[in-house]
N, C-alpha and C. Protein backbone atom coordinates (compact mmCIF):
# COMPACT_ATOMS: atom_id res chain seq x y z
N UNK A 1 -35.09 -141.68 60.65
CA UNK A 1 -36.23 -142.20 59.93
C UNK A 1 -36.21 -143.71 59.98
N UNK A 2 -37.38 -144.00 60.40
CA UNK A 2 -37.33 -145.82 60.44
C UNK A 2 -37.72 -146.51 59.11
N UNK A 3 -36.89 -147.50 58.71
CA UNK A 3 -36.63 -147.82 57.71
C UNK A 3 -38.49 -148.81 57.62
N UNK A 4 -39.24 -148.85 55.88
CA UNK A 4 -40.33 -148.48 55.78
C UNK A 4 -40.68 -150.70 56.06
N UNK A 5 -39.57 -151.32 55.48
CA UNK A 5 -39.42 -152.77 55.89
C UNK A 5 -39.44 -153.57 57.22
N UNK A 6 -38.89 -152.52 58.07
CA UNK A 6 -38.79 -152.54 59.79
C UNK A 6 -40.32 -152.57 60.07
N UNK A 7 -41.26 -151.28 59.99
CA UNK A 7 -42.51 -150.72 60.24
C UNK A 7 -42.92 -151.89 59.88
N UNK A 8 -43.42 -152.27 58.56
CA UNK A 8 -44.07 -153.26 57.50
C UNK A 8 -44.02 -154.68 58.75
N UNK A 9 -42.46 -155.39 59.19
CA UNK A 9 -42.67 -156.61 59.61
C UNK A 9 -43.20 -156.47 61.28
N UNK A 10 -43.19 -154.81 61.98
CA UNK A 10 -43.52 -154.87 63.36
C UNK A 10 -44.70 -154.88 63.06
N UNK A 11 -46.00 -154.37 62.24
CA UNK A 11 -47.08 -154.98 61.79
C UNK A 11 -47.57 -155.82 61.28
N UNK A 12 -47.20 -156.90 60.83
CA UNK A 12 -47.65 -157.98 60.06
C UNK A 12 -47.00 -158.67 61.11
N UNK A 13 -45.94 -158.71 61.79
CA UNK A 13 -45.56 -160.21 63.04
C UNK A 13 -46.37 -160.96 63.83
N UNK A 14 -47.56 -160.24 64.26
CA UNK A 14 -48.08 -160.35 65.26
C UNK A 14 -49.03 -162.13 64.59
N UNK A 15 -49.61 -161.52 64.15
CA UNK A 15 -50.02 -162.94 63.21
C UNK A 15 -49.90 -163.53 62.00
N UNK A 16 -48.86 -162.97 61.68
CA UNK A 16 -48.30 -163.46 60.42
C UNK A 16 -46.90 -164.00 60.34
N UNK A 17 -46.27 -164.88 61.24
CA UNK A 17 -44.80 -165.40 61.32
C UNK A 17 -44.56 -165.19 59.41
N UNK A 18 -45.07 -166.16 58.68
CA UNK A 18 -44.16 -165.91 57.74
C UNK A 18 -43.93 -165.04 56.55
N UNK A 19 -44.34 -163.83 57.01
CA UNK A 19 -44.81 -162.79 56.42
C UNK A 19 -43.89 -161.80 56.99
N UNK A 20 -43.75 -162.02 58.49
CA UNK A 20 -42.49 -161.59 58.98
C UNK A 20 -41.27 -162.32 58.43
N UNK A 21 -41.56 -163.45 58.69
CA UNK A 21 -39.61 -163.79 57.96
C UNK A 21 -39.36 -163.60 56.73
N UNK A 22 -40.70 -162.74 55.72
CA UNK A 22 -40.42 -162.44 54.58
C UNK A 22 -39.83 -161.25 54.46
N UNK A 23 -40.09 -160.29 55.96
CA UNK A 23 -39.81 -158.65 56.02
C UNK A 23 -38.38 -158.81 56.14
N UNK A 24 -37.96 -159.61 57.42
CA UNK A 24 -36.61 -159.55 57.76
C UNK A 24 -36.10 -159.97 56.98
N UNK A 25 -35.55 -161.21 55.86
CA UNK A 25 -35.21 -161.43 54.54
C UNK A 25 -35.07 -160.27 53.96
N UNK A 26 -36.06 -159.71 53.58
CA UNK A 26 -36.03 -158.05 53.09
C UNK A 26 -35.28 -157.21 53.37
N UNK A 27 -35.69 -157.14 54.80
CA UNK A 27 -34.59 -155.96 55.69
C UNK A 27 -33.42 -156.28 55.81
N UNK A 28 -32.82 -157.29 55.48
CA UNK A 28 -31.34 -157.93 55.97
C UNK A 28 -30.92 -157.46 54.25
N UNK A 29 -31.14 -157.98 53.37
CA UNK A 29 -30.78 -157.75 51.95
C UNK A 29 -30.87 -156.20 51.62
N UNK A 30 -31.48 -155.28 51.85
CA UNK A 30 -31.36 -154.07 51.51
C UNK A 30 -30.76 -153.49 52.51
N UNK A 31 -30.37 -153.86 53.14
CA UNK A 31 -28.74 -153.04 54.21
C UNK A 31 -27.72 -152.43 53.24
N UNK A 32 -27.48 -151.78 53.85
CA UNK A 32 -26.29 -150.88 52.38
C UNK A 32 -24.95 -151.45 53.48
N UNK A 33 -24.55 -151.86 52.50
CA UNK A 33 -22.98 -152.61 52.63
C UNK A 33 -22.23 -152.68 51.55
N UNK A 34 -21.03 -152.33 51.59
CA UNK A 34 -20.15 -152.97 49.76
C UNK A 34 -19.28 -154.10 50.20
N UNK A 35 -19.53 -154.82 48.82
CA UNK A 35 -18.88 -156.12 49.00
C UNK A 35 -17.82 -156.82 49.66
N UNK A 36 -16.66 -155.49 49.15
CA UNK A 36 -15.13 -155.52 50.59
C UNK A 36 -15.74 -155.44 52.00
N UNK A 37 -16.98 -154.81 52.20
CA UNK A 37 -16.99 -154.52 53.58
C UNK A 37 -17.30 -155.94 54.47
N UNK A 38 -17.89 -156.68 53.66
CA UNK A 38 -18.65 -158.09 54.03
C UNK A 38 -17.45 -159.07 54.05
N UNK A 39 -16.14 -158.52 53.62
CA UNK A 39 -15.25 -159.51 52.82
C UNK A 39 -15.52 -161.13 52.08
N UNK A 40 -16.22 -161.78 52.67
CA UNK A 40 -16.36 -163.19 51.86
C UNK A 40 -17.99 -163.51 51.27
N UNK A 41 -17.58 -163.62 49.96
CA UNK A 41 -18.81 -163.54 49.29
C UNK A 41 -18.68 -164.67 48.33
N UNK A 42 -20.02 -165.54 48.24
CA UNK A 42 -20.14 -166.62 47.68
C UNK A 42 -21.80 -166.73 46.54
N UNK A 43 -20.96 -167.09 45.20
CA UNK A 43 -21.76 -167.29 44.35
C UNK A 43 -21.58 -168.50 43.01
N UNK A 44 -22.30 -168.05 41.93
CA UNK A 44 -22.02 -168.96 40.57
C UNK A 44 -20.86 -168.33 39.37
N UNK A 45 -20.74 -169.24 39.11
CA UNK A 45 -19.53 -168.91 37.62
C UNK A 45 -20.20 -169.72 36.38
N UNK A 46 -20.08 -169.10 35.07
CA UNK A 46 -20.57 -169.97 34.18
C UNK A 46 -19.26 -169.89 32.82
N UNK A 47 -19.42 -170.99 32.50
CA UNK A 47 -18.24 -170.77 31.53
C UNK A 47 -16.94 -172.07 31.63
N UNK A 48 -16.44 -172.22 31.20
CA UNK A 48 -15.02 -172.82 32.04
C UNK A 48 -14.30 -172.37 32.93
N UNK A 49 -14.57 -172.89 34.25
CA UNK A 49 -15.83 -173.98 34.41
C UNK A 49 -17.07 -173.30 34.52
N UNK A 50 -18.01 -173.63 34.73
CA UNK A 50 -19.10 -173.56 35.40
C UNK A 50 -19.20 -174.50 36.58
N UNK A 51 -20.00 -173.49 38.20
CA UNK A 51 -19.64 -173.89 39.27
C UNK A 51 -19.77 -172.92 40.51
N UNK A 52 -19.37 -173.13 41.30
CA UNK A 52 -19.16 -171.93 42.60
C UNK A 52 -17.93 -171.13 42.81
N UNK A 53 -18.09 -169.94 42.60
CA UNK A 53 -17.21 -169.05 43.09
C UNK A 53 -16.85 -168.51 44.29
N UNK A 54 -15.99 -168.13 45.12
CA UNK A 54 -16.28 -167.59 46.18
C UNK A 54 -14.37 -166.50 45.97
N UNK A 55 -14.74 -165.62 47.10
CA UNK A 55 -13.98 -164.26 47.11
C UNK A 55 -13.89 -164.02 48.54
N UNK A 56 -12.08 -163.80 49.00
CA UNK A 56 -12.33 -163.76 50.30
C UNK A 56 -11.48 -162.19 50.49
N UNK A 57 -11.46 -160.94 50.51
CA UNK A 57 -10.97 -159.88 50.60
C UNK A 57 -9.78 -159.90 51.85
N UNK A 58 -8.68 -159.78 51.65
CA UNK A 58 -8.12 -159.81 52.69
C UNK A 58 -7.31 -157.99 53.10
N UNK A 59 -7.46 -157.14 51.47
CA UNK A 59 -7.46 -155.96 51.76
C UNK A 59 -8.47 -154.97 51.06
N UNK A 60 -7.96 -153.80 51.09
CA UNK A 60 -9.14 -152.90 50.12
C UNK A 60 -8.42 -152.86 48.73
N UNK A 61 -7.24 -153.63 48.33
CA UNK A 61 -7.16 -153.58 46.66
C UNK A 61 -6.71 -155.16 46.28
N UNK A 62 -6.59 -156.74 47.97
CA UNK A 62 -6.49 -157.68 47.56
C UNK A 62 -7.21 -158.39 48.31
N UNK A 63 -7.24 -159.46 47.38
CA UNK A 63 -8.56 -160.73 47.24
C UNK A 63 -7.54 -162.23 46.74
N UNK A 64 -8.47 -163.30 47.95
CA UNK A 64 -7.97 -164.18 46.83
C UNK A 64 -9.25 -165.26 46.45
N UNK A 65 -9.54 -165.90 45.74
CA UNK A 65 -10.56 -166.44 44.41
C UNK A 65 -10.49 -167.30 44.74
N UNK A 66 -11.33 -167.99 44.63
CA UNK A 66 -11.51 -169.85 44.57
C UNK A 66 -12.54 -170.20 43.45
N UNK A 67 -12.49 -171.37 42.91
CA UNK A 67 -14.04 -171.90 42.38
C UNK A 67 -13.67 -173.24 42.12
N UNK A 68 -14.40 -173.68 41.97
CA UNK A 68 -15.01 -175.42 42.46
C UNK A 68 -16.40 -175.10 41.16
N UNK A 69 -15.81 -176.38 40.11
CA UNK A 69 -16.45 -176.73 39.33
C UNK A 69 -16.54 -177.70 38.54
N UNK A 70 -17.47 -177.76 37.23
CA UNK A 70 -17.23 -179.03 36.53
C UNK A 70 -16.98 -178.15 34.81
N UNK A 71 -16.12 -179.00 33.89
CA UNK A 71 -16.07 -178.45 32.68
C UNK A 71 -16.42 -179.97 31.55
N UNK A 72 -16.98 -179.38 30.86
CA UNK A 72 -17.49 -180.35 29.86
C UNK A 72 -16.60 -180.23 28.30
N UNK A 73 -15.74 -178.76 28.34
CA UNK A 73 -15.06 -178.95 26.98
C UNK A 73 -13.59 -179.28 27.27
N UNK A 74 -12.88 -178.98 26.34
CA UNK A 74 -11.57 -178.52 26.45
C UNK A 74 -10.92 -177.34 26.71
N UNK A 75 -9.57 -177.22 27.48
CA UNK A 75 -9.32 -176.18 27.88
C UNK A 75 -8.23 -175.58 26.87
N UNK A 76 -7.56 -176.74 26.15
CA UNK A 76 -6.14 -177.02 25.39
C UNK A 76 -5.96 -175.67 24.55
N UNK A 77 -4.80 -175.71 24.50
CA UNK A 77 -4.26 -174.76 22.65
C UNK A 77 -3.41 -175.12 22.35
N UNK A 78 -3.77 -175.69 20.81
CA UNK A 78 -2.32 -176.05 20.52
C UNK A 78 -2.99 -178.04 20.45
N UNK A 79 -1.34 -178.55 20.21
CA UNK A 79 -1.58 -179.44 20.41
C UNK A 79 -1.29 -180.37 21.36
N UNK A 80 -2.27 -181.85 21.77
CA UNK A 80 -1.64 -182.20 23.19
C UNK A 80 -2.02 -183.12 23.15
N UNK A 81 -0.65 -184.26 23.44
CA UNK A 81 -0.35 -185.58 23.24
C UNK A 81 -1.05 -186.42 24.28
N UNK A 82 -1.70 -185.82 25.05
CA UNK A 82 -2.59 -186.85 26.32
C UNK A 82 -3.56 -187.67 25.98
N UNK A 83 -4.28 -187.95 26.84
CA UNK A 83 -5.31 -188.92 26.35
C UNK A 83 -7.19 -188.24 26.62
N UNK A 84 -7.40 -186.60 26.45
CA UNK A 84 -8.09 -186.33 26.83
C UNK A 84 -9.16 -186.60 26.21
N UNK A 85 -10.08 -187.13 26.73
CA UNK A 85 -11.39 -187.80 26.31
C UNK A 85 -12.72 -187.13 26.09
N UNK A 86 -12.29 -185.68 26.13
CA UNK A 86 -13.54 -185.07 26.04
C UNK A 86 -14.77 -185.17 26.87
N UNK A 87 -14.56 -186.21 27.94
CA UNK A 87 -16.35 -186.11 28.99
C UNK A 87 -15.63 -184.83 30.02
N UNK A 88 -17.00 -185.15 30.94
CA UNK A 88 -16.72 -183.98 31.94
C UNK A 88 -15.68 -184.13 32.98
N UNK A 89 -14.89 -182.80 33.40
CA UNK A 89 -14.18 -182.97 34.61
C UNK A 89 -14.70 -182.34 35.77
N UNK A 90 -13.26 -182.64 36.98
CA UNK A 90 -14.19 -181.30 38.25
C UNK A 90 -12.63 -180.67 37.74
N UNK A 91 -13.21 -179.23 38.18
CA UNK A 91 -12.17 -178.14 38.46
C UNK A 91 -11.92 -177.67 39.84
N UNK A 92 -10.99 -177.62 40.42
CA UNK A 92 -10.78 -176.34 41.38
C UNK A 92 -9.64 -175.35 40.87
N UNK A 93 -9.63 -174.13 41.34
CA UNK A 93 -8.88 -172.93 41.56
C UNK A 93 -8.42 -171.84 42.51
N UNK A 94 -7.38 -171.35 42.57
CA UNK A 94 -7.42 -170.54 43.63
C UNK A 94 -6.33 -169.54 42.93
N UNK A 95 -6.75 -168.08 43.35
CA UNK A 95 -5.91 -166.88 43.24
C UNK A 95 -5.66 -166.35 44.00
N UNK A 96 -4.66 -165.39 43.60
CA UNK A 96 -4.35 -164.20 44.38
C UNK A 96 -5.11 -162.40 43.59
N UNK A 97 -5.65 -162.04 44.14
CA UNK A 97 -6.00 -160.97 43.31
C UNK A 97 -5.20 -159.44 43.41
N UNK A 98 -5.15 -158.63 42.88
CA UNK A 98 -4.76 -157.18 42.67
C UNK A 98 -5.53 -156.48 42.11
N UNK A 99 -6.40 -155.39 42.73
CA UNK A 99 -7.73 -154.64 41.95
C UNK A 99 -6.85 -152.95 41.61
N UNK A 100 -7.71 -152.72 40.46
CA UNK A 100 -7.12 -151.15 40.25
C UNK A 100 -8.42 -150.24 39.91
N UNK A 101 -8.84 -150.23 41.29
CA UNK A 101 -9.98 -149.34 41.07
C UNK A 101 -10.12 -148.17 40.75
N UNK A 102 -8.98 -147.10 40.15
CA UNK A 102 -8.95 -146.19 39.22
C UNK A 102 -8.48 -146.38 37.95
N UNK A 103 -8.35 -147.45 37.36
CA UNK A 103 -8.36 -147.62 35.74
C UNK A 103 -9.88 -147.52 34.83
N UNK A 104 -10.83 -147.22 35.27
CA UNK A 104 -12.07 -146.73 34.93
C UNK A 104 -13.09 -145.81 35.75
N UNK A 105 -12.78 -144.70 34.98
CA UNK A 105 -13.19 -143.96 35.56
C UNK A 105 -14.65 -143.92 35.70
N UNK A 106 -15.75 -144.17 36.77
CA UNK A 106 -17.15 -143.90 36.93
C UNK A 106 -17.72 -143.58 37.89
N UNK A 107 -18.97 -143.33 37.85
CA UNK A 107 -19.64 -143.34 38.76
C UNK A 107 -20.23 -144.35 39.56
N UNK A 108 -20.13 -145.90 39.19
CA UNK A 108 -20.37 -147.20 39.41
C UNK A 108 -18.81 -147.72 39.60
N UNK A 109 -18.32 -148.44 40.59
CA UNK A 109 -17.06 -149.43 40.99
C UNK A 109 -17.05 -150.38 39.17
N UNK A 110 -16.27 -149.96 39.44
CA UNK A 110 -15.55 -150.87 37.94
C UNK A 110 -14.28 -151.54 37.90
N UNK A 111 -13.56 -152.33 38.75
CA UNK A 111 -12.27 -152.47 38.78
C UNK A 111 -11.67 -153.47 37.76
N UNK A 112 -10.56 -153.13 37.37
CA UNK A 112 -9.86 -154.18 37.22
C UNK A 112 -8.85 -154.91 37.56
N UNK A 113 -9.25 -156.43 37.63
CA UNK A 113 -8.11 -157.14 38.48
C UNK A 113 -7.04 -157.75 37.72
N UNK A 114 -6.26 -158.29 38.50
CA UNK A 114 -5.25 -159.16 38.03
C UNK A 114 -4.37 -160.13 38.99
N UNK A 115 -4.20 -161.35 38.46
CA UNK A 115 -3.49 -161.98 39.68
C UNK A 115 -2.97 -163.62 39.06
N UNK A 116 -2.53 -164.49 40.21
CA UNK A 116 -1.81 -165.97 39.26
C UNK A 116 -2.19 -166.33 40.63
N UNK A 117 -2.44 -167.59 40.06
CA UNK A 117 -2.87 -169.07 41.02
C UNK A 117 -2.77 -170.12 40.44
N UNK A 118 -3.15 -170.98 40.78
CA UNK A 118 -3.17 -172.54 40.54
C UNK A 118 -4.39 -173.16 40.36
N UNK A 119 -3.98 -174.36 40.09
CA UNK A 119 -5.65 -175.04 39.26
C UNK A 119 -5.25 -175.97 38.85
N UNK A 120 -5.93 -177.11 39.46
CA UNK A 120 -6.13 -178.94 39.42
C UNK A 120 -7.31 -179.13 38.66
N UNK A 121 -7.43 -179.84 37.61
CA UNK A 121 -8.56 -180.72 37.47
C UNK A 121 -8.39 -181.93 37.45
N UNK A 122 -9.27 -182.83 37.38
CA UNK A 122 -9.30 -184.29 37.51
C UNK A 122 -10.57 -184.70 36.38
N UNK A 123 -10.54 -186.14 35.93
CA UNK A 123 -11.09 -186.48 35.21
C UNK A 123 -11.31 -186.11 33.70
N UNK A 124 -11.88 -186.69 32.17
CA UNK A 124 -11.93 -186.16 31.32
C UNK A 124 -10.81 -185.86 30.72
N UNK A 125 -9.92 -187.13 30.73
CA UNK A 125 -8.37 -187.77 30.51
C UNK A 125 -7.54 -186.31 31.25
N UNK A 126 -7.65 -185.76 31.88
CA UNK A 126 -7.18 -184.52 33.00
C UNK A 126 -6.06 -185.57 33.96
N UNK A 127 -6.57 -186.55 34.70
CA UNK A 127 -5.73 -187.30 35.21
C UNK A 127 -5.30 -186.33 36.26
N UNK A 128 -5.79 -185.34 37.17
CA UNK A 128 -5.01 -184.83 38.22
C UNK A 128 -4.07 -183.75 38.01
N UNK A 129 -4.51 -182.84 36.72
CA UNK A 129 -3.70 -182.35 36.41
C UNK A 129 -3.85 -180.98 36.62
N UNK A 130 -2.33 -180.69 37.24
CA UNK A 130 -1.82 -179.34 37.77
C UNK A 130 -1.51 -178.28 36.47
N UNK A 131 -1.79 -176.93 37.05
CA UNK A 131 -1.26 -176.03 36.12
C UNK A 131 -1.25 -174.07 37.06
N UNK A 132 -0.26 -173.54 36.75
CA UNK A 132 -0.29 -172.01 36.97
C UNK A 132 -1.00 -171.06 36.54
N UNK A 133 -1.71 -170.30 36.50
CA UNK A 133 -2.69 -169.48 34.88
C UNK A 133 -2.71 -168.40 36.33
N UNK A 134 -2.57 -167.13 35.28
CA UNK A 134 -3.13 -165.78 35.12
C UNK A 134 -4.08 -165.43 35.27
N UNK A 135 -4.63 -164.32 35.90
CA UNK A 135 -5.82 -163.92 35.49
C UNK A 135 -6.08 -162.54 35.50
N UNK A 136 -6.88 -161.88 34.36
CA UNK A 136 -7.13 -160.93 34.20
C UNK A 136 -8.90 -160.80 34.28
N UNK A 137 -9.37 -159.91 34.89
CA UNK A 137 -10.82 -159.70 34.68
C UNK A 137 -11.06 -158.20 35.05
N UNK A 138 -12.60 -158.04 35.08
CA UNK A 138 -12.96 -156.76 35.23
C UNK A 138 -14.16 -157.21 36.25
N UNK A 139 -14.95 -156.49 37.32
CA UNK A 139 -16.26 -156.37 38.23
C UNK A 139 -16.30 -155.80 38.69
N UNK A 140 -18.12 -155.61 38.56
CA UNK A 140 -18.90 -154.51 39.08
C UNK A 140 -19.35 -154.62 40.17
N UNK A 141 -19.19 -153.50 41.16
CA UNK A 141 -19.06 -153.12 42.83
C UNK A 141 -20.23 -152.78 43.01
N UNK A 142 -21.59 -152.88 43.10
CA UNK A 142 -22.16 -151.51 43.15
C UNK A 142 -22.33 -150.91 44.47
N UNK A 143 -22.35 -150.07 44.63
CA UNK A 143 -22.31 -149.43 45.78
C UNK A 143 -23.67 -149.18 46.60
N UNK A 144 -23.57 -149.77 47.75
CA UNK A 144 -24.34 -150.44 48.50
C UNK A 144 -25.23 -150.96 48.50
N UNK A 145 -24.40 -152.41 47.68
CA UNK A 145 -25.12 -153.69 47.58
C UNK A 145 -23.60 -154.66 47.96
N UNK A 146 -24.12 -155.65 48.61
CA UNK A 146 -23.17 -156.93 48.70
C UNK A 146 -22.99 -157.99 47.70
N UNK A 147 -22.79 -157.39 46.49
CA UNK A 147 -22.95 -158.31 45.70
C UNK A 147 -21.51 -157.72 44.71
N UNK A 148 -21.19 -158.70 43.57
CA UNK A 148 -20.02 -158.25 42.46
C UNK A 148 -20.90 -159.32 41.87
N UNK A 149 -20.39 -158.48 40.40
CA UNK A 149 -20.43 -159.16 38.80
C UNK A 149 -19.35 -158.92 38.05
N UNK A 150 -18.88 -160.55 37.55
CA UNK A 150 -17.51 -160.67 37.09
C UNK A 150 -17.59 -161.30 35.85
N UNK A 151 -16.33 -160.82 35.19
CA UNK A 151 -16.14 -161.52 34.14
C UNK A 151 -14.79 -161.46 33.68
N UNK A 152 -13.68 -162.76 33.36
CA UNK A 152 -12.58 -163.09 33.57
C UNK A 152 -12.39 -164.13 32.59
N UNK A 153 -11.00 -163.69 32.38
CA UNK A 153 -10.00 -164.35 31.01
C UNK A 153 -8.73 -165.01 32.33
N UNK A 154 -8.28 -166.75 32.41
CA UNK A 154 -7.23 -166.77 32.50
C UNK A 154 -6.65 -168.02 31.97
N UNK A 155 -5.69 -167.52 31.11
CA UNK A 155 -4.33 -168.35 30.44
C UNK A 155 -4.14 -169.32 31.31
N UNK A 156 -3.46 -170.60 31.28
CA UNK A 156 -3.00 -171.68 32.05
C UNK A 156 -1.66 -172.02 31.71
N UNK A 157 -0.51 -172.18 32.40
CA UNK A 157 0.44 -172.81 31.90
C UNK A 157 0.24 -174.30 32.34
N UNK A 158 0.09 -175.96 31.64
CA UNK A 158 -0.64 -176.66 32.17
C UNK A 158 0.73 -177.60 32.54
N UNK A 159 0.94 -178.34 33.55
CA UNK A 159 2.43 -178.75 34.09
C UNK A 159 2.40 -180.29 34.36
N UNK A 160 1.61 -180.74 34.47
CA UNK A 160 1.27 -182.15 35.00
C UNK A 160 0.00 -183.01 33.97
N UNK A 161 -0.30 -183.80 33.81
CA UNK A 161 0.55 -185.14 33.31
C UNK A 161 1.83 -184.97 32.63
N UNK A 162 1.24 -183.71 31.36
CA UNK A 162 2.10 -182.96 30.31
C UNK A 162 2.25 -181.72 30.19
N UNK A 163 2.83 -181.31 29.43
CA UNK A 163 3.01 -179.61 29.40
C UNK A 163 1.85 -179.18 28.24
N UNK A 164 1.45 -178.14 28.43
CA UNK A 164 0.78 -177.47 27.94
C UNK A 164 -0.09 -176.25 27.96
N UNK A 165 -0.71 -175.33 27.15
CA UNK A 165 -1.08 -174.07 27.34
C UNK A 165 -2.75 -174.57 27.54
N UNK A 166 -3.34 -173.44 28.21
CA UNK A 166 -5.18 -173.45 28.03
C UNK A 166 -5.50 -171.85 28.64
N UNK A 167 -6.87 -172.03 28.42
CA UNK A 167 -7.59 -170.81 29.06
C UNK A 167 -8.89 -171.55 29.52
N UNK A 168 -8.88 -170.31 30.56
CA UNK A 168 -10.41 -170.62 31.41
C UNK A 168 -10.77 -169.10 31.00
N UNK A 169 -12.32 -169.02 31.42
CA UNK A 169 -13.16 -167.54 31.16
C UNK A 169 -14.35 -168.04 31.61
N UNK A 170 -14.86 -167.15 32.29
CA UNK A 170 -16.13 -167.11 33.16
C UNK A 170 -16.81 -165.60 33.03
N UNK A 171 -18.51 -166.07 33.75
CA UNK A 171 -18.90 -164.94 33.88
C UNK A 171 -19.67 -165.08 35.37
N UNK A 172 -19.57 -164.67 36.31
CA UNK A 172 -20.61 -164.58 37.88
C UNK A 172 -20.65 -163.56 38.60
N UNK A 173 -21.42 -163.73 39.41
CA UNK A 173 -21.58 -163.28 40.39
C UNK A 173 -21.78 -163.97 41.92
N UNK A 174 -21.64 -162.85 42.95
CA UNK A 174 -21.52 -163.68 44.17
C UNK A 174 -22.26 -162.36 45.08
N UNK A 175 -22.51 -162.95 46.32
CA UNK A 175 -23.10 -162.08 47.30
C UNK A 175 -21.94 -162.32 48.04
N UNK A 176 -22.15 -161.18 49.40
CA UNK A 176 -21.32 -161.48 50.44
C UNK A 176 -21.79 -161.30 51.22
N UNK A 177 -21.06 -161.88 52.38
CA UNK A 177 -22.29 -162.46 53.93
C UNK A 177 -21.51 -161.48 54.82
C-alpha cells in the first residue's frame, strides 16, 4: 500500500515545489523508527540547566548524554564558602547511561535510567568548576516515533574551586536523526 503522503506530494510537485517540500517534510517525519534505531538524537532541556540536550546510543540498554546550557540559579546544598554571585552561568555535561526497560511494565517504552558523569560550569562565581553527579531519570520511547521525553534528577559531588554537594533536574525532549 502506498503510503497516502507519497501519493499527496507526486500530485501537488508538479507545480507546487513548496507544497512538495511540505509532503516530503511530512513523509520523512512519519517514518516509523524508534529512537535507539536512529541512535543520535538532539533536542531541549529545561530546568537546571536549561539548554540542548543530545543522546548518542551506543547499545540497546547504553547511552551516553550531553547538554550544553545556561543556569540562572543555584545549584548548592548546604553551605558554600565561594564567591557565587548568583548571575547566569554556561553548563556542560556528559554521561554514561544504563536503561532498564523492564522496571515498568507497559504498553508504551518507559525506561529507567541511571548513570555518572561529569559537569563543568563556568561563570556566576562557578569559576570553572568541576564536579561528578549521578543520574537517575525516567523516558518515554514511543514506539515508532524518533523522538524521547525525559525527565531527570542528578546529585553533584562539586570538586573544584571547592568542595561541595548540588543537584541538577531537567525536563526534554529530543528527536533523532
Amino acid at each position: 500500500m502506498k503510503h497516502p503522503i507519497t501519493s499527496f506530494v507526486k500530485r501537488s510537485s508538479a507545480g507546487h515545489p513548496m507544497v512538495a517540500a511540505i509532503g516530503v517534510a511530512l513523509l520523512l517525519m512519519t517514518q516509523s523508527a524508534d529512537a535507539q534505531d536512529r541512535k543520535f538524537g538532539l533536542g531541549i532541556m529545561i530546568g537546571e540547566p536549561t539548554g540542548l540536550s543530545a543522546k548518542l546510543w551506543t547499545s540497546g540498554d547504553n547511552a551516553f548524554d550531553f547538554g550544553l546550557g545556561w543556569s540562572v540559579g543555584g545549584d548548592r546544598i548546604g553551605r558554600f564558602d565561594g564567591t557565587y554571585s548568583g548571575g547566569s552561568r554556561v553548563h556542560f555535561h556528559m554521561d554514561y547511561l544504563w536503561h532498564a526497560f523492564n522496571a515498568i511494565h507497559s504498553s508504551e517504552r518507559f525506561p529507567l535510567y541511571y548513570g555518572i558523569g561529569g559537569r563543568i560550569n563556568t561563570g556566576g562565581g562557578y569559576n570553572s568548576s568541576l564536579a561528578v553527579r549521578g543520574v537517575l531519570g525516567i523516558a518515554w520511547l514511543p514506539r515508532e516515533t524518533p523522538i524521547d521525553v525525559f525527565l531527570e534528577v542528578a546529585p553533584s559531588l562539586q570538586l573544584t574551586p571547592s568542595s561541595g554537594f548540588g543537584i541538577d533536574a531537567g525536563l526534554g525532549a529530543r528527536y533523532y536523526f
